[in-house]
N, C-alpha and C. Protein backbone atom coordinates (compact mmCIF):
# COMPACT_ATOMS: atom_id res chain seq x y z
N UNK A 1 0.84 -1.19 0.00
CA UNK A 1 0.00 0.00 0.00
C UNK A 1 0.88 1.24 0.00
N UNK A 2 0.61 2.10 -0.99
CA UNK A 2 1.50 3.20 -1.11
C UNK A 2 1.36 4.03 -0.07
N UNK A 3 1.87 4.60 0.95
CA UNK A 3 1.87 5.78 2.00
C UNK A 3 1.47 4.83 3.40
N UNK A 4 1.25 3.73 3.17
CA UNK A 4 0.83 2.84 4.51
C UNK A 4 2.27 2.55 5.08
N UNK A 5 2.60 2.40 6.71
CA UNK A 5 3.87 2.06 7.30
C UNK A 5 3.33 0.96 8.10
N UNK A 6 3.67 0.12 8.16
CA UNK A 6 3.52 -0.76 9.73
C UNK A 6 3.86 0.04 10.93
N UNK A 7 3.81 0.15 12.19
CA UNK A 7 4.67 0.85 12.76
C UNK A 7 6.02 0.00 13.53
N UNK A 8 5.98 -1.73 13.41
CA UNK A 8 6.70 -2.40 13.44
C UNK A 8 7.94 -2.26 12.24
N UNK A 9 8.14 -1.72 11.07
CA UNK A 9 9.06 -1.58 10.55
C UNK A 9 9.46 -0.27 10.41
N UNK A 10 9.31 1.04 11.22
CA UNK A 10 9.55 2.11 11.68
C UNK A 10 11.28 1.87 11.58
N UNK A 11 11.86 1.02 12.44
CA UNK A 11 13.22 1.06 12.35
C UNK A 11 13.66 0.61 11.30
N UNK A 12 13.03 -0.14 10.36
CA UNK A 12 13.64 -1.12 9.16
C UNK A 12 14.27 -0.47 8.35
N UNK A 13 15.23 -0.68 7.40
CA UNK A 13 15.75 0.13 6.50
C UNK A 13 14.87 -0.73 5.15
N UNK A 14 14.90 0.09 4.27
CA UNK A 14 14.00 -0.24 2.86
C UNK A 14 14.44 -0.73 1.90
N UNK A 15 14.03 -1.54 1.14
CA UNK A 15 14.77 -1.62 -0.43
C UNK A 15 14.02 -0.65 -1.17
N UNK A 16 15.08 -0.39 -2.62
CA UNK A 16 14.73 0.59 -3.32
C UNK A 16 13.21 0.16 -3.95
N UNK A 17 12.61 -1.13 -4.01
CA UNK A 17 11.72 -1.42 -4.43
C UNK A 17 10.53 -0.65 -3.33
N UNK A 18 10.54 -1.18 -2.65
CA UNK A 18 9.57 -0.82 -1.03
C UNK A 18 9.54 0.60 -1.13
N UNK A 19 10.68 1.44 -0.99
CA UNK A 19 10.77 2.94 -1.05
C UNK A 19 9.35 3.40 -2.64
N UNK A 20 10.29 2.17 -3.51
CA UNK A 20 9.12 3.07 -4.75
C UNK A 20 7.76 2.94 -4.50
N UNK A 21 6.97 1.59 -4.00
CA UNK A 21 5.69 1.21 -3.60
C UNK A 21 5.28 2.12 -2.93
N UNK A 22 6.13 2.85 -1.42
CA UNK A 22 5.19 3.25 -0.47
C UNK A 22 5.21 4.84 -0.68
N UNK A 23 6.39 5.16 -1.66
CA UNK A 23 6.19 6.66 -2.46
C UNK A 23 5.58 6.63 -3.39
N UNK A 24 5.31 6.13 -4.25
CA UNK A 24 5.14 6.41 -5.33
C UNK A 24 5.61 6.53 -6.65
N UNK A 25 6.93 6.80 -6.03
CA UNK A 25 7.86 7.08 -7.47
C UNK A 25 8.75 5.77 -8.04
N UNK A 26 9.01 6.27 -9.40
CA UNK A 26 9.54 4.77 -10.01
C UNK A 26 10.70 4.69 -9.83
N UNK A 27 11.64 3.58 -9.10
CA UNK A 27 12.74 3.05 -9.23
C UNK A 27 13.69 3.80 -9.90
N UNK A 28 13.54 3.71 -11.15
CA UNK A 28 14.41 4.97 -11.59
C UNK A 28 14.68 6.06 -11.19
N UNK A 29 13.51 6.71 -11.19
CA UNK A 29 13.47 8.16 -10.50
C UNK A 29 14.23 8.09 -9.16
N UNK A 30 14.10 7.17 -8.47
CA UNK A 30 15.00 6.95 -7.18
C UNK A 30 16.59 7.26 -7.49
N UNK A 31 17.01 6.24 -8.63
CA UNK A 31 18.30 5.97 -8.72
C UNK A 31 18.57 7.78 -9.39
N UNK A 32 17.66 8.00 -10.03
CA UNK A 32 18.23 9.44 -10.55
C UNK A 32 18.40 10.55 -9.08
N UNK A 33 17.56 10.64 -8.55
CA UNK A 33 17.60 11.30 -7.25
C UNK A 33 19.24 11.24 -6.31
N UNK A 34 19.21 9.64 -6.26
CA UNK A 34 20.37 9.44 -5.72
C UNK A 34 21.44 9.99 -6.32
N UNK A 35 21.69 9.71 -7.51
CA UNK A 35 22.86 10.03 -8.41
C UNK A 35 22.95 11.97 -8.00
N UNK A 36 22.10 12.69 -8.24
CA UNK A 36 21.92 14.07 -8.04
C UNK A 36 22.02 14.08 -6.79
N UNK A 37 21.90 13.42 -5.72
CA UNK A 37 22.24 13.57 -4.17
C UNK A 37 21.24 14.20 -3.84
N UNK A 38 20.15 14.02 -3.85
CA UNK A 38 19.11 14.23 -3.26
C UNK A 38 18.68 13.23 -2.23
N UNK A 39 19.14 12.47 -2.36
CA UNK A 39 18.40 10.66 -1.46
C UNK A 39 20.01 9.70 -1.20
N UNK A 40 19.89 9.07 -0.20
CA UNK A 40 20.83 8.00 0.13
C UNK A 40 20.97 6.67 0.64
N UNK A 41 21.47 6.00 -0.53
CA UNK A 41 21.50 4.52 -0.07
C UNK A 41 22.82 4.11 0.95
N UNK A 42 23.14 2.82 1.00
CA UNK A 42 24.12 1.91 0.98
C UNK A 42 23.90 0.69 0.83
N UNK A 43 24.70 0.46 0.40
CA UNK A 43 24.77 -1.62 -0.07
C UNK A 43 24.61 -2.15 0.91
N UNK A 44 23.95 -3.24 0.98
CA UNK A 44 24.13 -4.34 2.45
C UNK A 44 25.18 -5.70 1.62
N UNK A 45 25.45 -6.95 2.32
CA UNK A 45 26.46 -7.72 2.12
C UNK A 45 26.32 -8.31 1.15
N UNK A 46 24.54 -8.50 0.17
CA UNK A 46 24.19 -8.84 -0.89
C UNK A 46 24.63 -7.94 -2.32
N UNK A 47 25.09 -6.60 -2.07
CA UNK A 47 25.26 -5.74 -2.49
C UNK A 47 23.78 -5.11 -2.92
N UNK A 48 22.88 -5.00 -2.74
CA UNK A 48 21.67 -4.33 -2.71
C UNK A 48 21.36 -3.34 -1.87
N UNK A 49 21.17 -2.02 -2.71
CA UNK A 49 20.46 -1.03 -2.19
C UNK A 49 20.04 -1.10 -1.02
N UNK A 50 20.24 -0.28 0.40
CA UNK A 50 18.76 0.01 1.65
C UNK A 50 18.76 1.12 1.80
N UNK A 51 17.56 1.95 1.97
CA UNK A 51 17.72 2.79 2.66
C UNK A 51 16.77 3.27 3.79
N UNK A 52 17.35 4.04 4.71
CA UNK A 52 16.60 4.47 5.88
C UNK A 52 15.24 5.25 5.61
N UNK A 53 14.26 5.03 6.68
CA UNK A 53 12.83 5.22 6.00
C UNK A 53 13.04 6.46 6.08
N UNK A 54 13.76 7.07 6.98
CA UNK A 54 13.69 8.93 6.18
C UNK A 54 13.58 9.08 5.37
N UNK A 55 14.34 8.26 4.00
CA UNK A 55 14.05 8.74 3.09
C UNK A 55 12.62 8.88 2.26
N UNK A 56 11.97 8.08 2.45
CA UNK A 56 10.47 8.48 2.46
C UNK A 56 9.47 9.95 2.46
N UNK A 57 10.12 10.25 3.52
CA UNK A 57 9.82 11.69 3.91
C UNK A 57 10.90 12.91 3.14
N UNK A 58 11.58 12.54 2.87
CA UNK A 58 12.31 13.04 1.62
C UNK A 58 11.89 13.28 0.30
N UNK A 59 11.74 11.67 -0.02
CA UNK A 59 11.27 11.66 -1.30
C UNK A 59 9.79 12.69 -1.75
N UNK A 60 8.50 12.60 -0.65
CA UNK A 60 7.77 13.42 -0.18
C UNK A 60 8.01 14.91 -0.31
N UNK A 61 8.98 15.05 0.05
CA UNK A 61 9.56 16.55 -0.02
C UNK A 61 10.34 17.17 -1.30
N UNK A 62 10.75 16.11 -1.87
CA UNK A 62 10.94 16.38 -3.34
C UNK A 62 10.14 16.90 -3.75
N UNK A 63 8.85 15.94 -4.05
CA UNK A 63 7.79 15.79 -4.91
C UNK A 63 7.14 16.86 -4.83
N UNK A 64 6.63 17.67 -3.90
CA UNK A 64 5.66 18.57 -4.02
C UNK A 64 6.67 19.84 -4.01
N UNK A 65 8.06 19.58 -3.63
CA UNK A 65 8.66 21.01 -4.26
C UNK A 65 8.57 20.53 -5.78
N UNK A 66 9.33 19.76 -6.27
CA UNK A 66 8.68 19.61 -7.89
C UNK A 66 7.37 19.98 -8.56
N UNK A 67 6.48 19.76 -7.65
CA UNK A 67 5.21 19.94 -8.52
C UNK A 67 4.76 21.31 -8.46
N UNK A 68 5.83 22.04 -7.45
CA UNK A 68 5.27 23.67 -7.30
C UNK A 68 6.60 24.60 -8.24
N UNK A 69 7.34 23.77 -8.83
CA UNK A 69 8.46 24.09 -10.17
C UNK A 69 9.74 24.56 -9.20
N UNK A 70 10.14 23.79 -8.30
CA UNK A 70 11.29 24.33 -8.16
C UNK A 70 12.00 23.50 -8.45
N UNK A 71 13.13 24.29 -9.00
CA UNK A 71 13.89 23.57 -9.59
C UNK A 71 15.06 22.18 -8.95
N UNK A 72 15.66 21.33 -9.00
CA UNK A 72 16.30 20.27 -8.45
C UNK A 72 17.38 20.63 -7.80
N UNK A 73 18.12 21.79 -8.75
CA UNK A 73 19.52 22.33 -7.83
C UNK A 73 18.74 22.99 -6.75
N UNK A 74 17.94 23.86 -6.42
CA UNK A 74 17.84 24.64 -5.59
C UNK A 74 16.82 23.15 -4.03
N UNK A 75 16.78 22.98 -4.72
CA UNK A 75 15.62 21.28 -3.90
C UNK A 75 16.98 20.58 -3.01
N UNK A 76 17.65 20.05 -3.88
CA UNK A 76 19.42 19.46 -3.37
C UNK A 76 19.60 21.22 -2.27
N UNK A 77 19.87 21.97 -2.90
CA UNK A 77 20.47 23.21 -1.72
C UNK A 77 19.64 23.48 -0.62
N UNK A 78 18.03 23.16 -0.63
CA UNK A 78 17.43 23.17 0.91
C UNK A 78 17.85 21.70 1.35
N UNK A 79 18.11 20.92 1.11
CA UNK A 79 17.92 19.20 1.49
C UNK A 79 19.43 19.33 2.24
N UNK A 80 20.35 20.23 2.13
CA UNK A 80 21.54 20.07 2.32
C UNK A 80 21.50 20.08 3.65
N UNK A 81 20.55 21.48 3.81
CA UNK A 81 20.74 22.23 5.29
C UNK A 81 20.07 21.51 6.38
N UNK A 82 19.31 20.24 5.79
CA UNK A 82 18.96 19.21 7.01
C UNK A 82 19.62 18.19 7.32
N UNK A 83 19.35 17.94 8.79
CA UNK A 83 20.39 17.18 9.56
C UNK A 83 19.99 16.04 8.89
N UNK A 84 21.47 15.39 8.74
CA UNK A 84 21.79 13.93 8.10
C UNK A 84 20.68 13.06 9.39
N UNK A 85 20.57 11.77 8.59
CA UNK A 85 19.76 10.61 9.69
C UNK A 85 18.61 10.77 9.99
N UNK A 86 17.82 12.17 9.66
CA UNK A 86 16.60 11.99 10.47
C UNK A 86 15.43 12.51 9.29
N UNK A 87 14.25 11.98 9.29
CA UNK A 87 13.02 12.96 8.70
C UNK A 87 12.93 14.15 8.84
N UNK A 88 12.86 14.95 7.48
CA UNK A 88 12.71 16.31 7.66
C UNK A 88 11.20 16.46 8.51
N UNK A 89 11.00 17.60 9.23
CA UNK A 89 10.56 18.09 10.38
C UNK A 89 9.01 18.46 10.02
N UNK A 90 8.13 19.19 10.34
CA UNK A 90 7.46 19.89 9.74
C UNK A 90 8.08 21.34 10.22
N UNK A 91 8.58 21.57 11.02
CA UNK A 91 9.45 22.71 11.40
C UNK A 91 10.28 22.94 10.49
N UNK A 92 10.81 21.90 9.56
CA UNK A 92 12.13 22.24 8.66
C UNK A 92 10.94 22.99 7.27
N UNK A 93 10.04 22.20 7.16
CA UNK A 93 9.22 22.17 5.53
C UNK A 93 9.07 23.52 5.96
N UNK A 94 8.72 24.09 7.34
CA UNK A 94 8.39 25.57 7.25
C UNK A 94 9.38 26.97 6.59
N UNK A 95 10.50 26.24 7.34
CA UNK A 95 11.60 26.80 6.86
C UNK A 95 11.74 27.20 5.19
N UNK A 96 11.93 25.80 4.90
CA UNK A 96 12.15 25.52 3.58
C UNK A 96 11.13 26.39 2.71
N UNK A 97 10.22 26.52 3.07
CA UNK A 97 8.37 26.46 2.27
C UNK A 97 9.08 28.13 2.14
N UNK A 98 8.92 28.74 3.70
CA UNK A 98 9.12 30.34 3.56
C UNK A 98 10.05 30.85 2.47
N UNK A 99 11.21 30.14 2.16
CA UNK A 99 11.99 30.87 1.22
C UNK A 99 11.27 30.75 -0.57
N UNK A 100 10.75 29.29 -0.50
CA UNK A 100 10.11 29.00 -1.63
C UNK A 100 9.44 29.71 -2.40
N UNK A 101 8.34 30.19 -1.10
CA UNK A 101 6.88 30.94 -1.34
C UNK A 101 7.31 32.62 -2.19
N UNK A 102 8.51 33.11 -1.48
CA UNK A 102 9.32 34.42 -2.50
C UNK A 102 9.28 34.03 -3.43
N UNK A 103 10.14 33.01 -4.31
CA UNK A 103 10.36 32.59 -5.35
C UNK A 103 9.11 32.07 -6.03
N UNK A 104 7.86 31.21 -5.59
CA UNK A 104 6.98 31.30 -6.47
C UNK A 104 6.43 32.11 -6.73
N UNK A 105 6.12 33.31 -5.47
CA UNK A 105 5.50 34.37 -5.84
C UNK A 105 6.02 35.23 -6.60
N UNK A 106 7.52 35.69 -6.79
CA UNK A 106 7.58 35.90 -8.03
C UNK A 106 7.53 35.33 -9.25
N UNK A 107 7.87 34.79 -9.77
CA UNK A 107 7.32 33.80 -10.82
C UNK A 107 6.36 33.52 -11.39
N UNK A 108 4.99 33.46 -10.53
CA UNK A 108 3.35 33.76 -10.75
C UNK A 108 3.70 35.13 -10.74
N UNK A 109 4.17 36.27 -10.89
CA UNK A 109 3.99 37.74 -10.96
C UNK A 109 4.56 38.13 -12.87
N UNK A 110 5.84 36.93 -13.24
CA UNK A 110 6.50 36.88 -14.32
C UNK A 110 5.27 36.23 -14.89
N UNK A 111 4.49 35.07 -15.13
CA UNK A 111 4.09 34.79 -15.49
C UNK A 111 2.67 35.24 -15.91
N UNK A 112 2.01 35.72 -14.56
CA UNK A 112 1.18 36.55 -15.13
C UNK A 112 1.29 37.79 -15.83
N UNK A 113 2.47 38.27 -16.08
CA UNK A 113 3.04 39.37 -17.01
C UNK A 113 2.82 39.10 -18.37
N UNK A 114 3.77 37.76 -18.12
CA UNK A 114 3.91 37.04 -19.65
C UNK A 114 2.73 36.64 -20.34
N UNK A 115 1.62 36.25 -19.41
CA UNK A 115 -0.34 36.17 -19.90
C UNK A 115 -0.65 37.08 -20.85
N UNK A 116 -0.55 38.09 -19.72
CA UNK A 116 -1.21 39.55 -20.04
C UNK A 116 -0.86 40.14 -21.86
N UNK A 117 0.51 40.02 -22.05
CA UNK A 117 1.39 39.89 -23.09
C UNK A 117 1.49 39.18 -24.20
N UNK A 118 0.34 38.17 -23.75
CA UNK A 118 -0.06 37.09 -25.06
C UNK A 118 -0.58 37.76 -25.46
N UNK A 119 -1.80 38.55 -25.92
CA UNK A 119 -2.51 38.56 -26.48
C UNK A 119 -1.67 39.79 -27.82
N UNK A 120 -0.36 40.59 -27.68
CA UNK A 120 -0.02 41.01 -28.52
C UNK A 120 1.12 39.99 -29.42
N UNK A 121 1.48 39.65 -28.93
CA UNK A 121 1.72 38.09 -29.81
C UNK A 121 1.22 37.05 -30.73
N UNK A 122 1.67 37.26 -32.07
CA UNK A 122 1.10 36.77 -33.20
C UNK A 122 2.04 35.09 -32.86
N UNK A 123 2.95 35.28 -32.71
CA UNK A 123 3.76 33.75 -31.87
C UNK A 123 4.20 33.28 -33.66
N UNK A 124 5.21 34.02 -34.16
CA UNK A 124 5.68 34.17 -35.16
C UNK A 124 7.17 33.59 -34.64
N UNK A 125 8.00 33.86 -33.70
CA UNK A 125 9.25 33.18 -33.04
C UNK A 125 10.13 33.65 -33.99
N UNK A 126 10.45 35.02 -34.85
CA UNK A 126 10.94 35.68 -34.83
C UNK A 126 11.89 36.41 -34.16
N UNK A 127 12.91 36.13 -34.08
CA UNK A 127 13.91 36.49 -33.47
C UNK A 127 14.23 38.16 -33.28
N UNK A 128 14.21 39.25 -34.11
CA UNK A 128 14.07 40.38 -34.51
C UNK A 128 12.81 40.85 -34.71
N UNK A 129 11.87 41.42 -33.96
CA UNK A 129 10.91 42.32 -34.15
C UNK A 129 11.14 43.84 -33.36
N UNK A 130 10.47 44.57 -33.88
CA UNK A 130 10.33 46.09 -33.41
C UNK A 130 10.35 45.55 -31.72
N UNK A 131 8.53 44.85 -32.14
CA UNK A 131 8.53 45.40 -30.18
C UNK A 131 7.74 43.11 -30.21
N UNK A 132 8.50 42.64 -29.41
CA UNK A 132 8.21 41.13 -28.67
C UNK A 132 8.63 40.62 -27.46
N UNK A 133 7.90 41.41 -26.23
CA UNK A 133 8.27 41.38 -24.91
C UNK A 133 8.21 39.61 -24.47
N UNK A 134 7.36 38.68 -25.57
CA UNK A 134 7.66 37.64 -25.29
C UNK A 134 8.83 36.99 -25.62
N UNK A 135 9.10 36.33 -26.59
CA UNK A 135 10.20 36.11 -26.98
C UNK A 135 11.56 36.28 -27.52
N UNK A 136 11.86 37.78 -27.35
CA UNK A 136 13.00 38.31 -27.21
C UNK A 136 13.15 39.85 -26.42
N UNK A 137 12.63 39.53 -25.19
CA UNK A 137 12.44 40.83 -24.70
C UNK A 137 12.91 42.02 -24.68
N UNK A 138 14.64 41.40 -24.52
CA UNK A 138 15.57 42.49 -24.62
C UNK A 138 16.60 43.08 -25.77
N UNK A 139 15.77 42.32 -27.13
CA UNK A 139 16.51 42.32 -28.36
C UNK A 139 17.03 43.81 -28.51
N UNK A 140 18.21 43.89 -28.90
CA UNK A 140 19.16 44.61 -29.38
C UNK A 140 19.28 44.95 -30.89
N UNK A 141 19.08 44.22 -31.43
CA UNK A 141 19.01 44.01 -33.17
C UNK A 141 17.71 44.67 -33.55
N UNK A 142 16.88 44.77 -32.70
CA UNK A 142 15.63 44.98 -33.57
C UNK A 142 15.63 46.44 -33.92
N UNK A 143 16.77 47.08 -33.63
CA UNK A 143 16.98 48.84 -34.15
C UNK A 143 17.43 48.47 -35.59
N UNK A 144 18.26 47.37 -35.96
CA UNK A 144 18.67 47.28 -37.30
C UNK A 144 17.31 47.02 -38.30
N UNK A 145 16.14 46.56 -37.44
CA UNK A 145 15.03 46.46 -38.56
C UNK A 145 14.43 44.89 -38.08
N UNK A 146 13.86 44.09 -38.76
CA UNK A 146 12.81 43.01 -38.81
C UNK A 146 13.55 42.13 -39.14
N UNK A 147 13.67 40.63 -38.83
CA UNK A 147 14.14 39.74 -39.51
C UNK A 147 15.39 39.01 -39.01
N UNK A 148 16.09 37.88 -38.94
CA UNK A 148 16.87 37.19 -38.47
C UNK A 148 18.36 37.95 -38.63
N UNK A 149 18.85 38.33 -37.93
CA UNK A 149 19.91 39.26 -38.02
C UNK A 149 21.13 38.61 -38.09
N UNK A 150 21.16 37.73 -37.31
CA UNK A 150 22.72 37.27 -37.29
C UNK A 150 22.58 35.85 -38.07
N UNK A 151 21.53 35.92 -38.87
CA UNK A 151 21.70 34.12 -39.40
C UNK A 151 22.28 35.03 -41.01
N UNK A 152 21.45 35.91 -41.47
CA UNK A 152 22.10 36.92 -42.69
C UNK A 152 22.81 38.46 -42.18
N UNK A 153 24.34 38.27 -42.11
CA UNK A 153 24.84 39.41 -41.67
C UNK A 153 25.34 40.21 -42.97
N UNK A 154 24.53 39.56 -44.37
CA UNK A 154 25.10 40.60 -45.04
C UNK A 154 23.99 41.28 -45.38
């Protein structure tokens, strides 16, 4: 059962299989996590994957920073600042959440910019126009005139 614990295997350490069942996420996605240092195993004498059920609550904490777009480097740079060995907190997620919430809120402020801004957008992807606050906002070339500038420089 995905999100179900016994509370008899509270101390158990997990296989990467078990971790994916009771998160959710696929095996892979684990091993990718790990590789990026987001999550941590060690081998036991079989040489197979365990890991401590913290990571659970980790993986958890990935996920919904992912699903609110933050990005993985910055996900790895809050994950750093928690103490090794233990489940992040709900005291820590607060932490974590507060710096987040700046950053989405700007972002929903860019984005609703960028809305507003569709509607003068013919979505031509024109590299050189007069005026395309979408897709080249800060073009420089477009004083030389209309049109792909540096693909014909003569």
């Amino acid at each position: 059962m995905i999100g179900k614990i016994n509370p008899e295997d509270w101390g158990k350490e997990l296989t990467v299989g078990e971790v994916a069942e009771r998160s959710g996420v696929a095996v892979s996605t684990l091993h990718f996590y790990e590789s990026k240092g987001l999550i941590r195993s060690w081998r036991n004498a079989g040489n197979h994957r365990r890991y401590p059920r913290a990571v659970l609550r980790r993986v958890a904490l990935i996920k919904v920073a992912q699903r609110t777009g933050i990005p993985l480097a910055e996900i790895k740079q809050a994950l750093d600042t928690l103490p090794k060995g233990r489940m992040p907190t709900a005291a820590d997620w607060k932490r974590l959440s507060k710096k987040w919430r700046g950053d989405l809120d700007d972002r929903i402020q860019r984005l609703t910019a960028m809305r507003d801004q569709l509607t003068d957008c013919i979505g031509c992807g024109c590299l050189s126009v007069d005026a395309c606050p979408l897709r080249n906002p800060w073009d420089e070339l477009a004083e030389q005139g209309a049109g792909p500038r540096l693909l014909d420089p003569d």
